[in-house]
Protein backbone atom coordinates (compact mmCIF):
# COMPACT_ATOMS: atom_id res chain seq x y z
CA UNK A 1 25.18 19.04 -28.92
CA UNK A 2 23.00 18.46 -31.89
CA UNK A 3 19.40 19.34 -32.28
CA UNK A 4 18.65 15.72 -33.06
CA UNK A 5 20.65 14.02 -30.32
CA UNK A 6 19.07 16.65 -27.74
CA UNK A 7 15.80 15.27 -28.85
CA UNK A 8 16.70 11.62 -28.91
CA UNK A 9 17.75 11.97 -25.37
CA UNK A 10 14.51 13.58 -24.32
CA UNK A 11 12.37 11.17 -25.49
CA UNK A 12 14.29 8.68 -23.61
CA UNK A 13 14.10 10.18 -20.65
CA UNK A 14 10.89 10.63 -20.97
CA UNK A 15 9.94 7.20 -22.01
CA UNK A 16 12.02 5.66 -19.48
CA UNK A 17 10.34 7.49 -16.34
CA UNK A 18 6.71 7.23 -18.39
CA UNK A 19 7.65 2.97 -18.13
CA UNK A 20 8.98 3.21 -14.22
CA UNK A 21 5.45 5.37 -13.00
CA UNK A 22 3.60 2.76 -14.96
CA UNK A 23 5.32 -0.37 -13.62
CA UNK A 24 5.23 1.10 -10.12
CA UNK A 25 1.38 1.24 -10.16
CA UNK A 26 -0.26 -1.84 -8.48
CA UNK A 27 -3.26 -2.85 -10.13
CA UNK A 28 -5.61 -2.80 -7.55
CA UNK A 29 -7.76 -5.80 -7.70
CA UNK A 30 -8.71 -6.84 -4.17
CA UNK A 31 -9.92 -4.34 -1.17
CA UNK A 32 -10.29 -4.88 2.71
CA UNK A 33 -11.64 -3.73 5.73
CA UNK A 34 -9.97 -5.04 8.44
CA UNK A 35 -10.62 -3.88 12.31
CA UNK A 36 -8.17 -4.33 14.59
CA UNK A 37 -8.31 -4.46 18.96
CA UNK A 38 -4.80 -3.06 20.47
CA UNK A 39 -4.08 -1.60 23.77
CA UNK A 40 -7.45 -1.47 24.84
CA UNK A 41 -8.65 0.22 21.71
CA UNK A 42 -10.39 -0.52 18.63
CA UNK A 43 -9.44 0.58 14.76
CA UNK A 44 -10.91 -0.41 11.48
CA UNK A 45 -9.33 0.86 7.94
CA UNK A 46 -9.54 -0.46 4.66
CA UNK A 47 -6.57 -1.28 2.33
CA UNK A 48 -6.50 -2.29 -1.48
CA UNK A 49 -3.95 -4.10 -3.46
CA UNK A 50 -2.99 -7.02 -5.93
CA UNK A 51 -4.12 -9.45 -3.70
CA UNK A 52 -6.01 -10.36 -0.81
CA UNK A 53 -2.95 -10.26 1.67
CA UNK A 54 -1.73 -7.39 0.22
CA UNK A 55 -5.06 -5.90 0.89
CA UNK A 56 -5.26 -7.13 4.42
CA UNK A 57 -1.64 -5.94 5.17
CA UNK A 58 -2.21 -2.66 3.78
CA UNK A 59 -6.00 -1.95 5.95
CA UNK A 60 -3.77 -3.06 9.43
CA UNK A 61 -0.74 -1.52 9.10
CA UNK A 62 -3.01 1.90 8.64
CA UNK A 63 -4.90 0.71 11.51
CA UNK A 64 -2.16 -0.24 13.56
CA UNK A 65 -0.84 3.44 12.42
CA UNK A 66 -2.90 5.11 15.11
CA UNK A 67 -3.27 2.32 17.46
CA UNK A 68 0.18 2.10 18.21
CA UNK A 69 3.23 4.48 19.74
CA UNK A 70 6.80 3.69 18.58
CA UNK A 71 8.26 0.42 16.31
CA UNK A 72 7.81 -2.24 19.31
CA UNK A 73 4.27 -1.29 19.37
CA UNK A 74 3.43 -0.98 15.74
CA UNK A 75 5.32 -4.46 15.08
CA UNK A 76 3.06 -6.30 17.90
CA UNK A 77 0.25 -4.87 16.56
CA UNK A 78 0.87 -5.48 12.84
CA UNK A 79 1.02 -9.80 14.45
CA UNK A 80 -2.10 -8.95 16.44
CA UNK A 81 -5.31 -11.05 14.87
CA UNK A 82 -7.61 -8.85 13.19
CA UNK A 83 -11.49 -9.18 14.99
CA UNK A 84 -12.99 -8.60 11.61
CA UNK A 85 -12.10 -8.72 8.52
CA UNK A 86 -13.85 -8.01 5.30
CA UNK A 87 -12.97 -8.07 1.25
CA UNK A 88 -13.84 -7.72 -2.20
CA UNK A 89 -12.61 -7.78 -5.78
CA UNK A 90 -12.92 -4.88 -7.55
């Protein structure tokens, strides 16, 4: 293969995974705290994201990742109504 062509196709490699890592970066714009009661216990983590539900989603589901054993669990508690909830733009 060519010198030139060996180049050409680096730089599009390059450029093409330079365009996916920054297209796969949310801008964060929106953070939460959100605490959560489930199975007798209480949790609060924070979250960031796009938007405000993102946010939210984001602070329970790494909440409801110590709150909860196995998928049944973490799905109920990923529905479960947050006590508190708290956010902010950045």
């Amino acid at each position: 293969m060519k010198r030139n062509v060996k180049w050409t196709l680096t730089a599009a490699v390059l450029g093409a995974m330079g365009w996916m890592v920054y297209n796969s970066m949310a801008r964060v714009e929106r953070q939460c705290e959100v605490c959560i009661e489930f199975n007798g216990q209480r949790r609060c983590a924070r979250g960031a994201g796009a938007t405000e539900q993102e946010a939210r989603q984001g602070a329970q589901t790494a909440a409801c990742g110590v709150l909860a054993n196995g998928m049944d669990e973490t799905i109920r508690c990923q529905g479960a109504r947050p006590v508190s909830a708290s956010c902010s733009t950045n």
